[in-house]
Structures are given as structure tokens and as C-alpha cells.
Protein backbone atom coordinates (compact mmCIF):
# COMPACT_ATOMS: atom_id res chain seq x y z
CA UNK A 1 -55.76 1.18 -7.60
CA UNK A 2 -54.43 -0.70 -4.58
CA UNK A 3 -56.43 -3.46 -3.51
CA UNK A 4 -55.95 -5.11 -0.01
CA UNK A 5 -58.05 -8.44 0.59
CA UNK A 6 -58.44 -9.85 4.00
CA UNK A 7 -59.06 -13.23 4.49
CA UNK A 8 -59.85 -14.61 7.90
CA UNK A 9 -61.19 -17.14 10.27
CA UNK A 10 -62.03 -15.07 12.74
CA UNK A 11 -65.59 -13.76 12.70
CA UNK A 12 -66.61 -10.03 13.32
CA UNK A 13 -69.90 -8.44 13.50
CA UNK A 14 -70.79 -5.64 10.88
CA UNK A 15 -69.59 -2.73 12.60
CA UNK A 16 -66.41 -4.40 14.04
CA UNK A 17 -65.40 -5.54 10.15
CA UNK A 18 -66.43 -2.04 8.69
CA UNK A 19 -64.29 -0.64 10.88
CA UNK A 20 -61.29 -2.68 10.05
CA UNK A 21 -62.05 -2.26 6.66
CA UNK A 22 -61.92 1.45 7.06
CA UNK A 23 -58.64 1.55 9.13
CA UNK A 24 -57.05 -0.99 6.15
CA UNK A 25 -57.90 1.61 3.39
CA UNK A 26 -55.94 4.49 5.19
CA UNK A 27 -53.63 1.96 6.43
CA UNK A 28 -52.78 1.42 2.98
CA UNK A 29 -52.57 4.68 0.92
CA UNK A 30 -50.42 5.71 3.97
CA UNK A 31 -48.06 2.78 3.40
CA UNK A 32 -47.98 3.04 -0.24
CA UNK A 33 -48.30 6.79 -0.69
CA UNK A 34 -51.39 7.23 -2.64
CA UNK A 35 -54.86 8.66 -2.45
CA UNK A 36 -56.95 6.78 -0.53
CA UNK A 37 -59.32 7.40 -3.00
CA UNK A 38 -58.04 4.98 -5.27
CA UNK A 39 -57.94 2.37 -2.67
CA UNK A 40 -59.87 -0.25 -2.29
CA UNK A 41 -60.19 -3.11 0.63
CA UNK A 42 -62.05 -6.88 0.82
CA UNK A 43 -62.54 -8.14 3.93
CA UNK A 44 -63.50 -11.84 4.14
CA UNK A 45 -64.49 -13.13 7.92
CA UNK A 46 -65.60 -16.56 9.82
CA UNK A 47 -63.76 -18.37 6.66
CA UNK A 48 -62.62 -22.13 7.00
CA UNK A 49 -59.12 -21.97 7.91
CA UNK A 50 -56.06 -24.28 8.78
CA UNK A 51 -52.55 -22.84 9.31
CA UNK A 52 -50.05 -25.51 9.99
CA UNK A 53 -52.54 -27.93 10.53
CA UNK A 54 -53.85 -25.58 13.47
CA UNK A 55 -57.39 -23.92 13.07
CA UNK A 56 -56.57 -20.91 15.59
CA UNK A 57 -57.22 -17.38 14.30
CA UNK A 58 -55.06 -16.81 11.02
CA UNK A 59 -55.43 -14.64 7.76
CA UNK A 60 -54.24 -14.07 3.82
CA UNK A 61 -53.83 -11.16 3.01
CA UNK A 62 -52.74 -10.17 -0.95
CA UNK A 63 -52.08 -6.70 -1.79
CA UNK A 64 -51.82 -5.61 -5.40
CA UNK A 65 -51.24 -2.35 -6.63
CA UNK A 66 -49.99 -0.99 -10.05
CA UNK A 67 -46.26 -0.28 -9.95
CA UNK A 68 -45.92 -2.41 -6.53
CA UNK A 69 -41.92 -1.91 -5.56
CA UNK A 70 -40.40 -5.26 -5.14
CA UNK A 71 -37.95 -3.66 -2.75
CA UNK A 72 -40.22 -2.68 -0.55
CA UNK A 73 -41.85 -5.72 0.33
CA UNK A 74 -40.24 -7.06 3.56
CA UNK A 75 -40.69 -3.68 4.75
CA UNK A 76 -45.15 -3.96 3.43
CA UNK A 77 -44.60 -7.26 5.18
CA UNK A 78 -43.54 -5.68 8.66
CA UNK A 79 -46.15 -2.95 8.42
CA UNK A 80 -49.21 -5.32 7.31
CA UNK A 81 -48.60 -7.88 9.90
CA UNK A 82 -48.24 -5.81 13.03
CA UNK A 83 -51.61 -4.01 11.37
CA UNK A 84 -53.46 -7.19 11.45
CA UNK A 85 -52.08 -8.27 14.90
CA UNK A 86 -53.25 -4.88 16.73
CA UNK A 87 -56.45 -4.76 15.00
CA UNK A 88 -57.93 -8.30 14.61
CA UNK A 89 -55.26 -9.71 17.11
CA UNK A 90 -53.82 -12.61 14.55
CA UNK A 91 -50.14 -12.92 15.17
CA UNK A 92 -47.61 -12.31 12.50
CA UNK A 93 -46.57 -15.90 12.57
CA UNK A 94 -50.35 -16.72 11.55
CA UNK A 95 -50.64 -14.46 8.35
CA UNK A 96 -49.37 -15.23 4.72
CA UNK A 97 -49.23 -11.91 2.72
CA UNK A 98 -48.78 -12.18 -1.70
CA UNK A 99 -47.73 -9.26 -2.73
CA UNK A 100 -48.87 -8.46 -7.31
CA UNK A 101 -48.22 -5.78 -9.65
CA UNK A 102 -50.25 -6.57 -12.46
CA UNK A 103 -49.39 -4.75 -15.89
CA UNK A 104 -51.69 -1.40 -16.31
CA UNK A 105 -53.46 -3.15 -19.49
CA UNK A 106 -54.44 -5.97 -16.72
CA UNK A 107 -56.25 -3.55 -14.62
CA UNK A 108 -59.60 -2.37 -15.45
CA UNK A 109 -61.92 0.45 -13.89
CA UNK A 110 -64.63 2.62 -15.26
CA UNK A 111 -64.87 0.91 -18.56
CA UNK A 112 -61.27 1.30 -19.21
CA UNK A 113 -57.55 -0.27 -18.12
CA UNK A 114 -55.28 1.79 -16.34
């Protein structure tokens, strides 16, 4: 159940931000080691944002995935960041990543909780 949401202020036309969104979702499993299936990605573009007071391009990412390892998450850091840089072009120094592991009862899907 890993979900990835992008946040941005850059703006990208449909097929530009579908395309991103599909390179997240494999992007993802592949860094986490499950089924993409199970994955699930949020892109938000041409949003109102400041980073250090500066309005050039910048994102916020959160990832949250059941059973997240805290160990692990300089390493998600890394991986995300030079992801975001080489396909949106936002440098790492622009982009604020929060990494959650909610409990399985805090997760729903398909009228259930995980």
C-alpha cells in the first residue's frame, strides 16, 4: 500500500505529469520491493510554493507505506531526490521528503484495514 505524493510548483501538461506519475509508481515498488500493484502515486503540479523564501521550482514529497524501515530512510532520501531531479529537474536541495508508517488498523482499502 505505498503511497508517494508529489507536490510541486512546477506545472506539467497531462501527458508530461502522467508520465511522471507512471515512472514514480515503478520507481517505488522497485525501491521498496513490492508489487507495483499495490502502489499508488499523487501528483500535485503548478502549486503555490516558497522554499527558503525563494519561489523557484521545489517539491514535498511524503511517502508512506506499511512497515516503512526507519533504517532505510537516508538511503529512500538519496534515491527519491535524484528521481525528482532527473525527471522534473528540481534539485535535491529544493525537495523536503516525510517519510510514515502508519499502523495496519490505520490503513484502509476495499472496505477493510490492512
Amino acid at each position: 500500500m505505498p503511497l508517494l505524493t508529489i507536490t510541486t510548483n512546477i506545472s506539467l501538461d497531462d501527458q508530461t505529469a502522467q508520465t511522471l506519475c507512471s515512472k514514480a509508481s515503478s520507481h517505488v515498488a522497485s525501491l521498496l520491493g513490492k508489487p507495483e500493484s499495490y502502489v499508488m502515486v499523487s501528483l500535485q503540479t503548478g502549486t503555490t510554493m516558497n522554499f527558503a523564501g525563494d519561489p523557484s521550482p521545489c517539491a514535498m514529497l511524503e511517502l508512506k507505506s506499511l512497515g516503512l524501515p526507519e533504517s532505510q530512510t537516508t538511503e529512500f532520501s538519496e534515491s527519491l531526490c535524484e528521481f525528482i531531479n532527473q525527471q522534473a529537474g528540481i534539485k535535491p536541495e529544493r525537495v523536503y521528503i516525510q517519510f510514515s508508517s502508519p499502523e495496519r488498523h490505520m490503513w484502509g482499502w476495499d472496505k477493510r484495514t490492512f
